[in-house]
C-alpha atoms as a PDB file:
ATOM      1  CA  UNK A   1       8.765  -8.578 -21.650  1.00  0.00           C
ATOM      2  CA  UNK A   2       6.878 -11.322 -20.496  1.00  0.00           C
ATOM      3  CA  UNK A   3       9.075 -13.514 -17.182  1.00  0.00           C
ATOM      4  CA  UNK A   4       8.851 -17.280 -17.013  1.00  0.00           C
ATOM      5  CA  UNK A   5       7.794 -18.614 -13.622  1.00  0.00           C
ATOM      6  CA  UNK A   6      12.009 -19.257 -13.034  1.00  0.00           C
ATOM      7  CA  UNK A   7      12.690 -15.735 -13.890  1.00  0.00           C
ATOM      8  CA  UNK A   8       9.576 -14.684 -11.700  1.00  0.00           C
ATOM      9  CA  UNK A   9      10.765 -16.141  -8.566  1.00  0.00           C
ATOM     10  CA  UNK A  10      14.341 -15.266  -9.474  1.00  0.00           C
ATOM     11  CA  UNK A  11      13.194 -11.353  -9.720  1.00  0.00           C
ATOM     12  CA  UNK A  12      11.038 -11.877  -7.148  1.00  0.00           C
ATOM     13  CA  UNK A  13      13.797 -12.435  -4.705  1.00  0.00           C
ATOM     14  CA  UNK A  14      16.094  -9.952  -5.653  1.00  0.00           C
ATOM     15  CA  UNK A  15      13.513  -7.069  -5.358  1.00  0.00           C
ATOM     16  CA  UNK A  16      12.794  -8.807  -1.541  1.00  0.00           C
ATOM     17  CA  UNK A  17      16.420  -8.143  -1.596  1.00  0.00           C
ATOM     18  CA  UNK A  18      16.540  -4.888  -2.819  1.00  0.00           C
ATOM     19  CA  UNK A  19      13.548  -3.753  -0.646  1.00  0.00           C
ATOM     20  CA  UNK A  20      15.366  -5.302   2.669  1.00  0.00           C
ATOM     21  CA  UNK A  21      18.508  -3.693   1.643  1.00  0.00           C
ATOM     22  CA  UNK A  22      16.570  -0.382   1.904  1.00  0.00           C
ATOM     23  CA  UNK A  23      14.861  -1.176   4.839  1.00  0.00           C
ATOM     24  CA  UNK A  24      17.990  -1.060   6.796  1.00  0.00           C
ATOM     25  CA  UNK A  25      19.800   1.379   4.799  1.00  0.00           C
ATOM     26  CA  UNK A  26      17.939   4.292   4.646  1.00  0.00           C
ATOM     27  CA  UNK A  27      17.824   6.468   7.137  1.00  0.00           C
ATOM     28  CA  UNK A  28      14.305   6.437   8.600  1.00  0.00           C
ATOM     29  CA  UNK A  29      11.771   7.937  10.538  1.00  0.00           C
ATOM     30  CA  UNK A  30       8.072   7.214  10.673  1.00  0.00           C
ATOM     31  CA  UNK A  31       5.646  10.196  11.266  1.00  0.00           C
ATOM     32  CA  UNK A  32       2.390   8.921  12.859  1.00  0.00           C
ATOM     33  CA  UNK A  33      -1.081  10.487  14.107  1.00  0.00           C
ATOM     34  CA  UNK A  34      -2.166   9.503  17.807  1.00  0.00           C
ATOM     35  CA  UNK A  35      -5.333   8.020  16.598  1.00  0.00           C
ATOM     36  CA  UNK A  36      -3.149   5.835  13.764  1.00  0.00           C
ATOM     37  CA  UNK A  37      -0.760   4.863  16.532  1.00  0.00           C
ATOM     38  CA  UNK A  38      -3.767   3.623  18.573  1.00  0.00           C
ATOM     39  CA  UNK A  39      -4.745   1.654  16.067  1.00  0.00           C
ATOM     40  CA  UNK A  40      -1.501   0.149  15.210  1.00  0.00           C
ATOM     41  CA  UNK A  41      -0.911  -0.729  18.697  1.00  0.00           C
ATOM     42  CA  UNK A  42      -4.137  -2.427  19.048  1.00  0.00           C
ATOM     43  CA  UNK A  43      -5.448  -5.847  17.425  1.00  0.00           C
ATOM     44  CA  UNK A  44      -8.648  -4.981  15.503  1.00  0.00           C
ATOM     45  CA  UNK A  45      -7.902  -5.085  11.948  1.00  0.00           C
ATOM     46  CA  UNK A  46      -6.928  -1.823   9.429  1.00  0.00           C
ATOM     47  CA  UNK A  47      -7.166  -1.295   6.175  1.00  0.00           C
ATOM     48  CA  UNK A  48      -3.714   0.439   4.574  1.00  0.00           C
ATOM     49  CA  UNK A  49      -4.271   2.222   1.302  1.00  0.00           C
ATOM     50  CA  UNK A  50      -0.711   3.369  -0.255  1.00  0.00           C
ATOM     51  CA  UNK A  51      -0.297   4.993  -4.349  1.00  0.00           C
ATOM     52  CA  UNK A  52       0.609   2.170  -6.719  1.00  0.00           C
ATOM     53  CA  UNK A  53       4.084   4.592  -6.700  1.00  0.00           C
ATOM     54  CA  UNK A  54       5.183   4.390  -3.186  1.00  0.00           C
ATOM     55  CA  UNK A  55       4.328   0.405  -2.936  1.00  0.00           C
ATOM     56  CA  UNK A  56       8.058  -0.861  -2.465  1.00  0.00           C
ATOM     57  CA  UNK A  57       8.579   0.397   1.188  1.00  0.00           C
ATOM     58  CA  UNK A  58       5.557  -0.275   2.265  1.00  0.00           C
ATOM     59  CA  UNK A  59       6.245  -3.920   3.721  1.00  0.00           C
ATOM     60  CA  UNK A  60       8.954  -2.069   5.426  1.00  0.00           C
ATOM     61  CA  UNK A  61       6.597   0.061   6.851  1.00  0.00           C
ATOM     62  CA  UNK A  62       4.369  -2.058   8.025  1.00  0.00           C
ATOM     63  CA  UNK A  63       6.393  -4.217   9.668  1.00  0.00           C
ATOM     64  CA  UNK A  64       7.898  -1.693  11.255  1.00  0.00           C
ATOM     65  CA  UNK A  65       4.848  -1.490  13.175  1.00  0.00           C
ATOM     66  CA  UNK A  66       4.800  -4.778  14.558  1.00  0.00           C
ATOM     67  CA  UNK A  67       1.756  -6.255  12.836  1.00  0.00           C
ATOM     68  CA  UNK A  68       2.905  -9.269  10.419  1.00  0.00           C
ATOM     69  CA  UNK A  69      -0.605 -10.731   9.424  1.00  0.00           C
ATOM     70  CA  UNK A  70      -1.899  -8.855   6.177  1.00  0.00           C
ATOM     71  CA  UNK A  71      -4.186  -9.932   2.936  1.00  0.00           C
ATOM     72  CA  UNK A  72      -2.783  -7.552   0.165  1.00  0.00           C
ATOM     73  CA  UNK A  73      -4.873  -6.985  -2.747  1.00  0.00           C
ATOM     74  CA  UNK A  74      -2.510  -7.391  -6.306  1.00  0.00           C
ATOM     75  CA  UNK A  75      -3.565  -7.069  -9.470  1.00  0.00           C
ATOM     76  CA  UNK A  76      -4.153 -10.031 -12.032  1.00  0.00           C
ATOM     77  CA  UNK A  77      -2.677  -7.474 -14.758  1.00  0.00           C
ATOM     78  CA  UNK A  78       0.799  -7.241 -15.778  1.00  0.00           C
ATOM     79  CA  UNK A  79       3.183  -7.108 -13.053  1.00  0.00           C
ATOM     80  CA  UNK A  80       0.838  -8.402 -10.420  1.00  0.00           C
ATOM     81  CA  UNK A  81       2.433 -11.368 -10.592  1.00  0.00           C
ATOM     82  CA  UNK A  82       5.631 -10.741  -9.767  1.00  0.00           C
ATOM     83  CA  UNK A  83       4.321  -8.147  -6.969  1.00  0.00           C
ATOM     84  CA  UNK A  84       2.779 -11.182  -5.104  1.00  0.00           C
ATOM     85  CA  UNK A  85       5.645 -13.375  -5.410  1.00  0.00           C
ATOM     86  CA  UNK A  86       7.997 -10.301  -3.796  1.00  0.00           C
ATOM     87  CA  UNK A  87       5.851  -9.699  -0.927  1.00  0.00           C
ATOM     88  CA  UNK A  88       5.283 -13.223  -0.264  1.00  0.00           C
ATOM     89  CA  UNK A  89       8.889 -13.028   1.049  1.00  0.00           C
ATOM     90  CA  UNK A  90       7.528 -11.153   3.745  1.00  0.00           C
ATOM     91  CA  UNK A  91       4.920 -13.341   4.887  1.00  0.00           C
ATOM     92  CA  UNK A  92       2.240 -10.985   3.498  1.00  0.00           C
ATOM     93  CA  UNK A  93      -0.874 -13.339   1.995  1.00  0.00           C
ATOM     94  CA  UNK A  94      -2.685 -12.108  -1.559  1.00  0.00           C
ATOM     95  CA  UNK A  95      -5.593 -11.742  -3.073  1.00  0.00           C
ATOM     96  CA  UNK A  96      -5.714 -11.520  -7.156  1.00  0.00           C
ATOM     97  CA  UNK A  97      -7.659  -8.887  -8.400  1.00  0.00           C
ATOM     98  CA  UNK A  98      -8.331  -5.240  -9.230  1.00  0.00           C
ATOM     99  CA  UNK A  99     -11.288  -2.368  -8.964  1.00  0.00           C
ATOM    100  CA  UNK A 100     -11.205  -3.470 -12.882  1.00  0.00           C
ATOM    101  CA  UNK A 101     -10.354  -6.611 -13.481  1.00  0.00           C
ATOM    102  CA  UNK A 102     -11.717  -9.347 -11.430  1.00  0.00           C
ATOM    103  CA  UNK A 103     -13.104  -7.035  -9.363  1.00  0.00           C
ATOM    104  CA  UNK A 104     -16.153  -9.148  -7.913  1.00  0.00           C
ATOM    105  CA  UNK A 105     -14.303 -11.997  -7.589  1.00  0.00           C
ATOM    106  CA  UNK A 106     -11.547 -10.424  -5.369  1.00  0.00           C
ATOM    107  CA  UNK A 107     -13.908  -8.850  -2.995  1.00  0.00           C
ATOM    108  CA  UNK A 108     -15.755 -12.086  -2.451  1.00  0.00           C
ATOM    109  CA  UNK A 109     -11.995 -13.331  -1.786  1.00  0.00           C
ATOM    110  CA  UNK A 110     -10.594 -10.756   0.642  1.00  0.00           C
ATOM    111  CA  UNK A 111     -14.646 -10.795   2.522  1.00  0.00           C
ATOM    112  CA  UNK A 112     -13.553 -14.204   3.208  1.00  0.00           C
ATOM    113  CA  UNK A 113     -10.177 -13.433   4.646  1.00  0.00           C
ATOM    114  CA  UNK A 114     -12.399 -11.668   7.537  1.00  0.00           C
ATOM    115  CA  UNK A 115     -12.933 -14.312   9.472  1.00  0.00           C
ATOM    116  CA  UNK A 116      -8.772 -14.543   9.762  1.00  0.00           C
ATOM    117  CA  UNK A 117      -8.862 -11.141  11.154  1.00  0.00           C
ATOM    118  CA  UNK A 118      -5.918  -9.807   9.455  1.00  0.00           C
ATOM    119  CA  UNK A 119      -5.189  -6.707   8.200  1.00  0.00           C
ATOM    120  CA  UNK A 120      -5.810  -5.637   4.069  1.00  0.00           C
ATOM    121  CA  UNK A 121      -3.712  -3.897   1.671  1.00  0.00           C
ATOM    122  CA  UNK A 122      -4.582  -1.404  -1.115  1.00  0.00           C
ATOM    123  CA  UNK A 123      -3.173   0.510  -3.981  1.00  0.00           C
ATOM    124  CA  UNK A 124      -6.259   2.389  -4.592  1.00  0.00           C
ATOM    125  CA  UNK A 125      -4.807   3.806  -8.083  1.00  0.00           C
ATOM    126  CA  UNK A 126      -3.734   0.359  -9.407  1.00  0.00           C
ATOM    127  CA  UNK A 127      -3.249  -1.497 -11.643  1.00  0.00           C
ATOM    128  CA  UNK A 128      -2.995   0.856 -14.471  1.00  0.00           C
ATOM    129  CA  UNK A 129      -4.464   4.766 -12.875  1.00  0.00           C
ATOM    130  CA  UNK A 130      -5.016   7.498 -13.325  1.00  0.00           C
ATOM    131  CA  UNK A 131      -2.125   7.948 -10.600  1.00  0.00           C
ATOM    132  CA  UNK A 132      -3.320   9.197  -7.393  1.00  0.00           C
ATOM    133  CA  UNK A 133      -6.981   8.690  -7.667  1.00  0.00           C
ATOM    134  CA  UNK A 134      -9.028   6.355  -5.124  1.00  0.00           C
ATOM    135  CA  UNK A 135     -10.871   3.720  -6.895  1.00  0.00           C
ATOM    136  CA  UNK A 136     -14.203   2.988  -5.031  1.00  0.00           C
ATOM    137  CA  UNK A 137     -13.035  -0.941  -3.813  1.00  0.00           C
ATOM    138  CA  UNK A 138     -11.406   0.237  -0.826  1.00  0.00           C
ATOM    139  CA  UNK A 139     -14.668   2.385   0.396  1.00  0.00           C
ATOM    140  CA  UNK A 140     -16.596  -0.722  -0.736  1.00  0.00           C
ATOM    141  CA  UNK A 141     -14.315  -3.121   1.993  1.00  0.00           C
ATOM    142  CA  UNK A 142     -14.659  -0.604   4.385  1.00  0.00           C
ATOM    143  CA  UNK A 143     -18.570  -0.479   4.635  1.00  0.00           C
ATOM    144  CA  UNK A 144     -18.640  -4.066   4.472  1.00  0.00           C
ATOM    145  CA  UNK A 145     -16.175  -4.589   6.985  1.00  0.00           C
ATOM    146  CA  UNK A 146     -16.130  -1.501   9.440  1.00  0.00           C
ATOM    147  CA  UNK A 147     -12.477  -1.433   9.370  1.00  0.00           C
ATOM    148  CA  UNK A 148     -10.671   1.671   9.538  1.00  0.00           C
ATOM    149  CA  UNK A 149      -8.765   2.873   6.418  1.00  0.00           C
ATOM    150  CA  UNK A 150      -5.078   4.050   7.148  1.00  0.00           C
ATOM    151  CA  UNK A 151      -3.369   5.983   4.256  1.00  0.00           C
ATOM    152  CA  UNK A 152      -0.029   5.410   4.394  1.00  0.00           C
ATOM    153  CA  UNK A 153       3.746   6.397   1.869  1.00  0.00           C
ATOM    154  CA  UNK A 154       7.077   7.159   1.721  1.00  0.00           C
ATOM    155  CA  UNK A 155       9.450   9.942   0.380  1.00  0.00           C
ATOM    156  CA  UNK A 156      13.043  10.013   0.366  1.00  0.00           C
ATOM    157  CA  UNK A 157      15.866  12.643  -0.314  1.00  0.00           C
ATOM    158  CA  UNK A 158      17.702  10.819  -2.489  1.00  0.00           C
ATOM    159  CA  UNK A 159      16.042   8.384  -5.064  1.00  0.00           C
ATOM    160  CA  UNK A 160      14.872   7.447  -8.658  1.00  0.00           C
ATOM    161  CA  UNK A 161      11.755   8.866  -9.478  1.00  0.00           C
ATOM    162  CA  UNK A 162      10.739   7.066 -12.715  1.00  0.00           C
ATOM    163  CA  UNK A 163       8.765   8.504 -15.816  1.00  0.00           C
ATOM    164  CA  UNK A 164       6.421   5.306 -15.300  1.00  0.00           C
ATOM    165  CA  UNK A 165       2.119   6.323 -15.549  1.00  0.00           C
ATOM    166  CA  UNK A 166       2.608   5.716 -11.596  1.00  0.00           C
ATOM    167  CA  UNK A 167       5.734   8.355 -11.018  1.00  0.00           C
ATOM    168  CA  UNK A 168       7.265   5.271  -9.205  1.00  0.00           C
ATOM    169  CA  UNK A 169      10.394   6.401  -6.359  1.00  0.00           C
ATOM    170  CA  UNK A 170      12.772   4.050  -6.278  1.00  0.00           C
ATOM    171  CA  UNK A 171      15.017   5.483  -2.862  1.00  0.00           C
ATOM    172  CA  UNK A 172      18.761   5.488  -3.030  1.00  0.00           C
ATOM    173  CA  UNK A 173      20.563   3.442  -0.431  1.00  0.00           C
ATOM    174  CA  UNK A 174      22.305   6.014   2.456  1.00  0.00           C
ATOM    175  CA  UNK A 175      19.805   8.378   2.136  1.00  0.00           C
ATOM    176  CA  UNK A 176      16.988   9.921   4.305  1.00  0.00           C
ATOM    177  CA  UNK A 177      13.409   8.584   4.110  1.00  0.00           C
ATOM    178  CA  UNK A 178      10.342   9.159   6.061  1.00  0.00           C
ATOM    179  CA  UNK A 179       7.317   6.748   6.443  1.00  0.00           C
ATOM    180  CA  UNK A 180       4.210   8.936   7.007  1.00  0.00           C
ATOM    181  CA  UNK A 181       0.995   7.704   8.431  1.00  0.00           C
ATOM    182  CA  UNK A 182      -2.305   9.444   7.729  1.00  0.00           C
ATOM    183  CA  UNK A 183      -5.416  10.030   9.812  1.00  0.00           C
ATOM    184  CA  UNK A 184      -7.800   7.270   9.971  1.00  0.00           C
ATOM    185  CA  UNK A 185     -10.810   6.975   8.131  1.00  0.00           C
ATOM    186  CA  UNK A 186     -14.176   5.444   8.409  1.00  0.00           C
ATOM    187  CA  UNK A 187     -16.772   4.299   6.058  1.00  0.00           C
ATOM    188  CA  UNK A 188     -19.844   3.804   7.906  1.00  0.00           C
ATOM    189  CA  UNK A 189     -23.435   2.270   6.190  1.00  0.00           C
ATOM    190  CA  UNK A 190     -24.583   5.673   5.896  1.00  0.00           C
ATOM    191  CA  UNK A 191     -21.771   7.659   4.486  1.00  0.00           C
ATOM    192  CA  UNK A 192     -21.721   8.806   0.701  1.00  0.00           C
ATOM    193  CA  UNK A 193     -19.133   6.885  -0.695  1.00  0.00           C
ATOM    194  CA  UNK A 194     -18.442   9.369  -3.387  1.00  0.00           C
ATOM    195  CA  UNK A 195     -17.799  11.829  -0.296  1.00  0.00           C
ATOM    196  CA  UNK A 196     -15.740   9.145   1.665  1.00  0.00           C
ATOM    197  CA  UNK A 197     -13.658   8.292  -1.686  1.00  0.00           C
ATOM    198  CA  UNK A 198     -12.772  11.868  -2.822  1.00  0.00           C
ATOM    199  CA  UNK A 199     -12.049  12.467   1.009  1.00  0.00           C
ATOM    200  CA  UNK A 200      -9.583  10.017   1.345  1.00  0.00           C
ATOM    201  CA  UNK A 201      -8.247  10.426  -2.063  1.00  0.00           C
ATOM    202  CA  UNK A 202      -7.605  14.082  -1.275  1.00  0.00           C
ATOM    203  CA  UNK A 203      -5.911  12.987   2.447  1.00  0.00           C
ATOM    204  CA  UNK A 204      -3.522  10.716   0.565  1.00  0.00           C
ATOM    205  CA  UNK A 205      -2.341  13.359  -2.067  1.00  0.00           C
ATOM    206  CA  UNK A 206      -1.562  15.388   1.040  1.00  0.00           C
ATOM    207  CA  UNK A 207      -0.197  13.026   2.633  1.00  0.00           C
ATOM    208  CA  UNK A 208       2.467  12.220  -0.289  1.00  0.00           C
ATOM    209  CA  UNK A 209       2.926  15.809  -0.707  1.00  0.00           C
ATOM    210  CA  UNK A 210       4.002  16.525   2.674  1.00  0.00           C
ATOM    211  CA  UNK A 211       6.152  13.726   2.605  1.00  0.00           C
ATOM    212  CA  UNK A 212       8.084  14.936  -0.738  1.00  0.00           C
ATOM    213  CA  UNK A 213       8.183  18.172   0.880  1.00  0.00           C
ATOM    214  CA  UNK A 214      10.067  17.109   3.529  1.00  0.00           C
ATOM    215  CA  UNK A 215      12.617  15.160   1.606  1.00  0.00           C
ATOM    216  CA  UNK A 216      12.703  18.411  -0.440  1.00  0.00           C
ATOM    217  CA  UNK A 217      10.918  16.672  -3.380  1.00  0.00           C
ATOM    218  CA  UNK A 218       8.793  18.937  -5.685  1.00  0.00           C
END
């Protein structure tokens, strides 16, 4: 079903809602590499790549960080929309676009947001999959840029885990949740990016799964 721009910002600010009501009442803990925290703690600029089915906590987790300034790349497809408009309640800029749609277009978009030096956002399996798999525009950005690419999600004992082409966990308020941080990874002019995608795509299935296994999630 299609939302009007009223019903947009109205779900828009109840899933802030939702996602700050979360934030504080899950039980947390964050799980970070020495090289990530080094980077976090620092002010050169990072790339975060997350699977289009852990998104929701993410603003959670990167705030909990510290850092606030951050171009997120969103989809023009479907629920992109309404994605932007959440995470604007979080200060968090956008740029439209997609590794399929409007792909050209957004990269000339977020190569301008360099000069801001702020952080960027990816789901590297969005909009539409497959789940799980790295699409090459994140490699692409970080060749061009030399940023570091930080793979970060979520798990949670207690949750919804949705039959959606994403697997999409919704968490359950009270429970226990742990934000997990990967190792970094750089894309320099002379790496394969086939190498450097499938390499990071296999460090963020880990990732997730070693999150899930510590919630106890299959």
């Amino acid at each position: 079903m299609k939302l009007s721009r009223r019903q947009q910002r109205w779900a828009a600010r109840l899933a802030a809602g939702v996602i700050r009501l979360l934030g504080v009442t899950v039980r947390w803990r964050t799980q970070t590499p020495e090289a990530t925290r080094a980077l976090l703690a620092g002010s050169d600029p990072v790339i975060l790549a997350f699977w289009h089915g852990r998104l929701l906590m993410i603003p959670v987790a990167y705030r909990r960080t510290g850092r606030r300034h951050v171009h997120v790349l969103i989809s023009e497809h479907g629920d992109g929309e309404l994605i932007a408009r959440t995470i604007g309640h979080f200060g968090f800029d956008t740029v439209r676009g997609s590794s399929r749609r409007g792909a050209l277009k957004a990269m000339r978009e977020l190569l301008r947001k360099v000069r801001d030096r702020g952080d960027f956002a990816f789901t590297p399996d969005g909009p539409r999959g497959p789940a799980e798999t790295v699409q090459p525009g994140v490699i692409d950005l970080a060749r061009r840029t030399g940023y570091p690419i930080l793979p970060v999600t979520y798990s949670t004992r207690g949750g919804k885990r949705f039959a959606s082409w994403d697997r999409f966990l919704l968490p359950r308020p009270l429970t226990r949740g742990v934000f997990c941080w990967g190792e970094p990874h750089w894309v320099g002019g002379e790496t394969d990016s086939e190498r450097a995608r499938a390499a990071l795509e296999d460090a963020m299935q880990e990732l997730t799964r070693q999150a899930d296994q510590q919630m106890g999630r299959a």
